[in-house]
Protein backbone atom coordinates (compact mmCIF):
# COMPACT_ATOMS: atom_id res chain seq x y z
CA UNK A 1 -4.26 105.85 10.02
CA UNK A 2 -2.27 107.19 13.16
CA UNK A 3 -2.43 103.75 14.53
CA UNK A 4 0.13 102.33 11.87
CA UNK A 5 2.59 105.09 13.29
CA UNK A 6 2.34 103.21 16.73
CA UNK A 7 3.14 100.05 16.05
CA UNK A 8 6.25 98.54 15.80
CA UNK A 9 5.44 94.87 14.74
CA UNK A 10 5.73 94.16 10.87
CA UNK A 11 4.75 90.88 10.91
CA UNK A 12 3.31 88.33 13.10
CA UNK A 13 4.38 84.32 13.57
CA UNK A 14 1.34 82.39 12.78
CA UNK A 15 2.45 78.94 14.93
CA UNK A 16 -0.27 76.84 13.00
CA UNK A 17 -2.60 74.44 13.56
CA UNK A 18 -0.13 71.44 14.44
CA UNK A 19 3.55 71.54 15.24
CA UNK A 20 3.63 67.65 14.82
CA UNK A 21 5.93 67.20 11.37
CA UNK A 22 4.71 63.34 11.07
CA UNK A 23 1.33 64.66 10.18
CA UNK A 24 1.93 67.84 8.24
CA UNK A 25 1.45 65.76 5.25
CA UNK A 26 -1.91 64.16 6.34
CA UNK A 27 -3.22 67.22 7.57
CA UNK A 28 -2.03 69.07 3.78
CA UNK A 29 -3.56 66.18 1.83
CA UNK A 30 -6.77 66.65 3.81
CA UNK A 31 -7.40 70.33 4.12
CA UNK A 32 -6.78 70.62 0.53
CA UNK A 33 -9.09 67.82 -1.03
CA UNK A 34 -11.67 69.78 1.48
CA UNK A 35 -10.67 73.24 -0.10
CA UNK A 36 -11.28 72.36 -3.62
CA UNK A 37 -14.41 70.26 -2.63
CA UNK A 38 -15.55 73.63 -0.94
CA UNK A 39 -15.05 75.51 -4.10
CA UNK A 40 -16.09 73.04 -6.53
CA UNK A 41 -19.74 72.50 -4.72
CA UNK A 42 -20.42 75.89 -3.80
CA UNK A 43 -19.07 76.64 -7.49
CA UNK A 44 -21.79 73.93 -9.23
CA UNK A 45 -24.08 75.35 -6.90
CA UNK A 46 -24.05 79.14 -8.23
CA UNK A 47 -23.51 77.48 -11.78
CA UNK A 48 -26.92 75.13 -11.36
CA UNK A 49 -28.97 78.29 -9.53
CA UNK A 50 -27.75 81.11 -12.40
CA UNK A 51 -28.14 78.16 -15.51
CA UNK A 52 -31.66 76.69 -14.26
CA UNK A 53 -34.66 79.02 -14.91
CA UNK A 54 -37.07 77.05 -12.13
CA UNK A 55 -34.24 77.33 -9.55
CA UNK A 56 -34.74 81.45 -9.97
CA UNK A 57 -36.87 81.20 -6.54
CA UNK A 58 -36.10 83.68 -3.74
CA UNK A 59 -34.74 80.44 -1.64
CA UNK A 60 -32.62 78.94 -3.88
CA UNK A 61 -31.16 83.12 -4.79
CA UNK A 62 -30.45 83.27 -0.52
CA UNK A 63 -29.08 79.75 -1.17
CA UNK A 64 -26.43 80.98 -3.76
CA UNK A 65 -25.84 84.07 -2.04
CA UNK A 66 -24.94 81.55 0.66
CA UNK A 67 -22.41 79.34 -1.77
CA UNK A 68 -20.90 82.56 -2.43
CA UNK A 69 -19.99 83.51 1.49
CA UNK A 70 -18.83 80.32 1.94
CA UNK A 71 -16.27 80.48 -1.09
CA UNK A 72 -15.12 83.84 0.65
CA UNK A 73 -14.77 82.06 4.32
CA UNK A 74 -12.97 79.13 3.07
CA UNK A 75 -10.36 81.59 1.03
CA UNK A 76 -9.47 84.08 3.32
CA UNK A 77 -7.37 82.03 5.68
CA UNK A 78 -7.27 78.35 4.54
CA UNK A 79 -4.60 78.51 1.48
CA UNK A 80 -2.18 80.19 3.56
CA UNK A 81 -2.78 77.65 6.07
CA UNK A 82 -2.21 74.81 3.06
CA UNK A 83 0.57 76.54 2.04
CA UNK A 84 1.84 77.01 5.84
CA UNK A 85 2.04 73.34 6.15
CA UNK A 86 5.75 72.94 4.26
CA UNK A 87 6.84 76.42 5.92
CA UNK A 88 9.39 76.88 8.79
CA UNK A 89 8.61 80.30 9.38
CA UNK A 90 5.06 80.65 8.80
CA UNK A 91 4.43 84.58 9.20
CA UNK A 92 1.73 87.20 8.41
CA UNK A 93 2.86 91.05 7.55
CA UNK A 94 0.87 93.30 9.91
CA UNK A 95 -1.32 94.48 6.99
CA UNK A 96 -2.35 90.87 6.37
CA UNK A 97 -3.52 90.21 9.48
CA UNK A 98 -5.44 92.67 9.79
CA UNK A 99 -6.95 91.70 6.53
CA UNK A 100 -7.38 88.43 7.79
CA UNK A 101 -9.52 90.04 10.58
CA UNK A 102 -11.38 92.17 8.71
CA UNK A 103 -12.44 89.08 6.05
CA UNK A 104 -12.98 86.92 8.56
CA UNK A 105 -15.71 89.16 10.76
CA UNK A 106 -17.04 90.30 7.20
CA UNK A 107 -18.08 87.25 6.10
CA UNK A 108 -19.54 85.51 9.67
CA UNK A 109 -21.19 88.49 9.94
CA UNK A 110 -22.56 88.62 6.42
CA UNK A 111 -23.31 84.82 6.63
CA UNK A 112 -25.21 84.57 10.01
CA UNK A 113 -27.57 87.57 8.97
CA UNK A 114 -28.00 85.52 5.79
CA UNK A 115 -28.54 82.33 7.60
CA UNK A 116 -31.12 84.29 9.61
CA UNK A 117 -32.93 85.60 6.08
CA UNK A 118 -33.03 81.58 5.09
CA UNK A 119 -34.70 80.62 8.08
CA UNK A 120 -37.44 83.68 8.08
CA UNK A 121 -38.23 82.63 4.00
CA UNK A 122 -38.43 78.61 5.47
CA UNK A 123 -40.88 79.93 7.78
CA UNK A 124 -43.30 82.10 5.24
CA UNK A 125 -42.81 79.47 2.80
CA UNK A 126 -44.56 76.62 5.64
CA UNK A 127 -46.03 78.49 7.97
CA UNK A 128 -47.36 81.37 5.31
CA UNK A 129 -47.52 79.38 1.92
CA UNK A 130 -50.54 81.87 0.43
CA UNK A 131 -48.24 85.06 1.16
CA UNK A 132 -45.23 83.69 0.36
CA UNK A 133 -45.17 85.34 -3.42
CA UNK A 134 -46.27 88.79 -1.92
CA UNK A 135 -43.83 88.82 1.52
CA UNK A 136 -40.47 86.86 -0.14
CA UNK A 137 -40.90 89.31 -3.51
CA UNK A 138 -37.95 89.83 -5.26
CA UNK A 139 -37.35 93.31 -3.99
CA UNK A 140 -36.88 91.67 -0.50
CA UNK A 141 -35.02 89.19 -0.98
CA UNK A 142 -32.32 91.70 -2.91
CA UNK A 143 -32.57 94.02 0.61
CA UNK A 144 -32.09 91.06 2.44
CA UNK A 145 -28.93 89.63 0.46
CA UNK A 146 -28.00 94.13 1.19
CA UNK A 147 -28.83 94.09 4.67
CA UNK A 148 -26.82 90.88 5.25
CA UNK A 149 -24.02 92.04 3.62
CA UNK A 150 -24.12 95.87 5.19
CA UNK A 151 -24.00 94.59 8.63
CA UNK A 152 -21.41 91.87 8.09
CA UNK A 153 -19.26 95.33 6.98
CA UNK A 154 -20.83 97.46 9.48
CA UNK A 155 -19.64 94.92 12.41
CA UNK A 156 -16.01 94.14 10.84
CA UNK A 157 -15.33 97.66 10.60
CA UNK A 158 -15.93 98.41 14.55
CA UNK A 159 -13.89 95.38 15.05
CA UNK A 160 -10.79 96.35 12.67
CA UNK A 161 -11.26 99.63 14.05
CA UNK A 162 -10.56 98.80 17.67
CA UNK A 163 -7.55 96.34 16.19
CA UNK A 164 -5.66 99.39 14.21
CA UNK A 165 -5.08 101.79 16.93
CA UNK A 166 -3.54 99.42 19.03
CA UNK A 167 -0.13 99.86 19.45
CA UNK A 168 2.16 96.58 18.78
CA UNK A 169 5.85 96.64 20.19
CA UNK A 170 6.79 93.57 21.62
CA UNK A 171 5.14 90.12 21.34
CA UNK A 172 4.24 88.65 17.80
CA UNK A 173 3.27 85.02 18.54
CA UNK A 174 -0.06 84.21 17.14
CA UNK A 175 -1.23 80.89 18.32
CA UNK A 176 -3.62 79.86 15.44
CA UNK A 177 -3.15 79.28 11.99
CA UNK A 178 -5.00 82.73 11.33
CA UNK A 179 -5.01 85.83 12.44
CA UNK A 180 -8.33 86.40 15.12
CA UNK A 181 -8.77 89.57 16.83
CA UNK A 182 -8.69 87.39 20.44
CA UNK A 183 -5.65 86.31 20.02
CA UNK A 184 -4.37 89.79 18.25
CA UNK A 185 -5.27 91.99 20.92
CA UNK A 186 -3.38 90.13 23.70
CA UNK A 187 0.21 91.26 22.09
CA UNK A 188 -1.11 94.76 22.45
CA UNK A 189 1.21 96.84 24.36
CA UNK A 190 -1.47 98.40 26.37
CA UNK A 191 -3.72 96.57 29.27
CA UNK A 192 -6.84 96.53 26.87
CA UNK A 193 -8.69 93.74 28.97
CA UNK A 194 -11.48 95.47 30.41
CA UNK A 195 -12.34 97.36 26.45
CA UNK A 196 -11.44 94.00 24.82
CA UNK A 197 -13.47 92.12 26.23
CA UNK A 198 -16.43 94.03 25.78
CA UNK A 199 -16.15 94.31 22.36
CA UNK A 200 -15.15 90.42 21.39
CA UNK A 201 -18.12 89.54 24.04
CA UNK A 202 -20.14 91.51 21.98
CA UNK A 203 -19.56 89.07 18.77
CA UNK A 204 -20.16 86.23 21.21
CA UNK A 205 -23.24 87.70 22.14
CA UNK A 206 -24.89 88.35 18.80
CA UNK A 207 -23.98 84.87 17.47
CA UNK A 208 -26.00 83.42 20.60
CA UNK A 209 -28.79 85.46 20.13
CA UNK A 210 -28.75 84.90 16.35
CA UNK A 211 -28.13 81.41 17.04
CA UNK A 212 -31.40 81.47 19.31
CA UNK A 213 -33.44 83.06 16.75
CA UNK A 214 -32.89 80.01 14.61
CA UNK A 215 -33.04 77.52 17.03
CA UNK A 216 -36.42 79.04 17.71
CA UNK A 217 -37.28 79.48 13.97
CA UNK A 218 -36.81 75.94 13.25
CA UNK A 219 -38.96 74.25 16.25
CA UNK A 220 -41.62 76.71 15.00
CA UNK A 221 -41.62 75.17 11.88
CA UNK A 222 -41.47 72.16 13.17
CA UNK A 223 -44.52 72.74 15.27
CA UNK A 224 -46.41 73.67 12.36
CA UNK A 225 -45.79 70.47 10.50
CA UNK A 226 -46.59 68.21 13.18
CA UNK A 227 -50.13 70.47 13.39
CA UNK A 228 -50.95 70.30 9.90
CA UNK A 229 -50.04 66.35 10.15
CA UNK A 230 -48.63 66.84 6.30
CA UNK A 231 -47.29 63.45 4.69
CA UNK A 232 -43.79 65.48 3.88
CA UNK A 233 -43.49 65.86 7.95
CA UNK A 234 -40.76 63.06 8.20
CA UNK A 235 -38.68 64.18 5.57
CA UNK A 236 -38.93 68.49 6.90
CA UNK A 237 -38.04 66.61 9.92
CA UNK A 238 -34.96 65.51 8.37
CA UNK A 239 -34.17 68.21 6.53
CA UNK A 240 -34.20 70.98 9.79
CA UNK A 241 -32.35 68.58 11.42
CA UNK A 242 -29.94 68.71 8.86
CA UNK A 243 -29.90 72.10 8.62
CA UNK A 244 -29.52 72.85 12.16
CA UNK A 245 -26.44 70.27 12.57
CA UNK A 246 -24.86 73.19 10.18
CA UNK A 247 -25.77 76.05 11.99
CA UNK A 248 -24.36 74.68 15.32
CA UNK A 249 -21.26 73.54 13.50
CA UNK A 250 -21.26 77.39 12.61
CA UNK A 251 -22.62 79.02 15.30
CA UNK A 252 -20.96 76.78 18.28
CA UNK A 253 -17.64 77.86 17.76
CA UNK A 254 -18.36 81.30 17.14
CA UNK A 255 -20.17 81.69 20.91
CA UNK A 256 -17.49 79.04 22.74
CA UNK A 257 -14.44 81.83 21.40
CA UNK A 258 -16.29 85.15 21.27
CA UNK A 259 -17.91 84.97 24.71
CA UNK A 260 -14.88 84.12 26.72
CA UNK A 261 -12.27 86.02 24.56
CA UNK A 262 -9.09 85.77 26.74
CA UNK A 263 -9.44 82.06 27.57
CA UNK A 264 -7.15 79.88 25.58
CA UNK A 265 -7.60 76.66 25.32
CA UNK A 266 -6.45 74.14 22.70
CA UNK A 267 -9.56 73.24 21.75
CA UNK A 268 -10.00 76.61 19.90
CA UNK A 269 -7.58 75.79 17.14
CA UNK A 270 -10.51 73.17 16.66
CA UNK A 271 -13.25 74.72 16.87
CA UNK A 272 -11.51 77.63 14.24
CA UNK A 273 -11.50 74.37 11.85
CA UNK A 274 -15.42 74.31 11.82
CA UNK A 275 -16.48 77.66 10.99
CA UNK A 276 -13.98 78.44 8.60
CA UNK A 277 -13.37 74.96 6.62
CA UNK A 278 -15.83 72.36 7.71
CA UNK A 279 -19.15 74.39 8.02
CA UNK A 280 -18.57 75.78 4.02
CA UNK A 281 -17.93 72.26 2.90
CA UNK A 282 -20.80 70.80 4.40
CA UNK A 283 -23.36 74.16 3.35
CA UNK A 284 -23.69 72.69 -0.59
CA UNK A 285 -24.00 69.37 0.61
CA UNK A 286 -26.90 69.80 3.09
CA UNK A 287 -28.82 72.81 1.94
CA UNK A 288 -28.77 72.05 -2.06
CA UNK A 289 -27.54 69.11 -2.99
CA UNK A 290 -29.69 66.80 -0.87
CA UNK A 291 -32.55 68.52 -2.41
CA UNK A 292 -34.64 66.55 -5.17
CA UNK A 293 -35.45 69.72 -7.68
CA UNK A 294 -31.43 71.00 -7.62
CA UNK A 295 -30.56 67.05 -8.17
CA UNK A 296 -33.06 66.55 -10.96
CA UNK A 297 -31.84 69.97 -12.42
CA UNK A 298 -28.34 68.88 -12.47
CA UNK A 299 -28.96 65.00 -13.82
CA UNK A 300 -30.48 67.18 -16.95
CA UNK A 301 -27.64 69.86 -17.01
CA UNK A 302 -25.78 66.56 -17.31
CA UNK A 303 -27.91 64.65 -19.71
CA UNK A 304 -28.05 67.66 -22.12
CA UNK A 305 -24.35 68.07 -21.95
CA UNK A 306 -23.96 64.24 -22.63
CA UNK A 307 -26.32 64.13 -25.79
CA UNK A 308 -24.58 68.08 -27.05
CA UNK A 309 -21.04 65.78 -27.38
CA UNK A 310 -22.57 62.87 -28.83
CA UNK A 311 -24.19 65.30 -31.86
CA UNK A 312 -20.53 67.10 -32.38
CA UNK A 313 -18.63 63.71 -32.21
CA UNK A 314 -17.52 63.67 -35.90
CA UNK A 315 -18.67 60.19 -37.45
CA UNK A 316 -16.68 59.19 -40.31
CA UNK A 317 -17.83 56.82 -43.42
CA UNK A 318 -17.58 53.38 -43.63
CA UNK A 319 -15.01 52.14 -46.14
């Protein structure tokens, strides 16, 4: 860890998401109802897919594995930032923030070769319903869940990698409300402009192509409903469209900051909101809990629970 021995920051100033003091409160209030509504949904979602023997299918096991991710990308940055609110001197320690960078990558990385996984099973499942049993065994769906989570490491690794041995004297300033390696790499102390932005372009870069694959996935899909003319057509219509409303929320940022690196604009601070808050509390709502069999699973979980209490209420005699 040489790099350490480099730098002489110990901490960086995180300057937030506002610097507006009328609507620190607003903006506290709001990101934390959507924090716990993050964790509470992808929560019942893990709860209804574990609990619920029919829901053991290989989409609804990507599907948790997805809850999961998004419990990670809402945690990593977004209770400091609640926290940060009420703060005057909101700062990170050096090792933090490169945590933060290292969590962040981690799980984008993990979740858009996951979101990638969900969209090849969609496409067996409609496209190839008689080999869907044989292709999405349980054995593949385990590597994919690996594979997703092996390159998500594998690319926040190179990332943190290129971060560490940078040496940090001078500037602290961090112009987000978490730390991102764009915005890290500028205090370096060392004209890194040429390297950097090859290797932040090259995030931007995979999330378009990744973002194509989808976008191609799901008009393939499409195209193979409106062949079969199937009565359901309508309502896959809705639900891609759904679906792919998330993964632009998701992806969208990702290529707008990764792909030109060094360009601030305000607009970023924005756009960070999306992928890191927004996109995980609107996951349980549009991939699971608009859907009829994890709806009627729940209104039973529900029932059951309902008619348990009433059988241990103790009834006492009449007089």
């Amino acid at each position: 860890m040489e790099g350490f021995n480099h730098s002489r920051v110990s901490e960086f100033m995180l300057l937030g998401l506002i610097d507006s003091p009328e609507l620190q409160i607003f903006f506290f209030v709001m990101f934390s109802i959507f924090y716990l509504m993050t964790m509470l949904g992808n929560c019942l979602i893990l709860f209804m897919v574990l609990s619920t023997p029919h829901l053991h299918s290989p989409m609804y096991f990507l599907l948790s594995n997805l809850s999961l991710i998004d419990m990670c990308l809402s945690s990593f940055a977004t209770p400091k930032m609640i926290m940060g609110f009420f703060a005057q001197h909101k700062t990170i320690s050096f090792e933090g923030c490169t945590s933060q960078i290292f969590f962040l990558h981690l799980f984008t990385g993990t979740e858009i070769v996951l979101l990638i996984s969900m969209s090849f099973d969609r496409y067996i499942a409609i496209c190839k319903p008689l080999h869907y049993s044989i292709i999405m065994s349980q054995r593949v769906c385990v590597g994919l869940v690996i594979t997703s989570w092996t390159v998500g490491f594998l690319h926040s690794m190179s990332q943190l990698a290129f971060t560490l041995y940078l040496p940090f004297c001078g500037p602290n300033v961090v112009d987000s409300f978490f730390c991102d390696l764009p915005l890290v790499i500028q205090l370096a102390c060392v004209d890194i402009y040429v390297l950097g932005i090859f290797m932040i372009s090259t995030s931007g870069v995979i999330a378009l192509i990744s973002f194509l694959l989808l976008l191609t996935s799901y008009i393939i899909v499409l195209v193979t409903f409106k062949d079969l003319s199937s009565p359901g057509s309508p309502k896959a219509f809705s639900t891609c469209t759904a679906h792919f409303i998330v993964v632009l929320m998701f992806f969208g940022p990702c290529i707008f900051i990764y792909v030109w690196p060094f360009t601030n604009f305000l607009v970023d601070k924005v756009l960070s909101v999306f992928y890191t808050i927004f996109t995980p509390f609107l996951n349980p709502l549009i991939y699971t809990l608009r859907n009829q069999e994890v709806k009627t699973a729940l209104k039973k979980k529900l029932s059951n629970q309902y008619l348990n209490l009433g059988k241990t209420t103790p009834r006492y005699p009449m007089q």
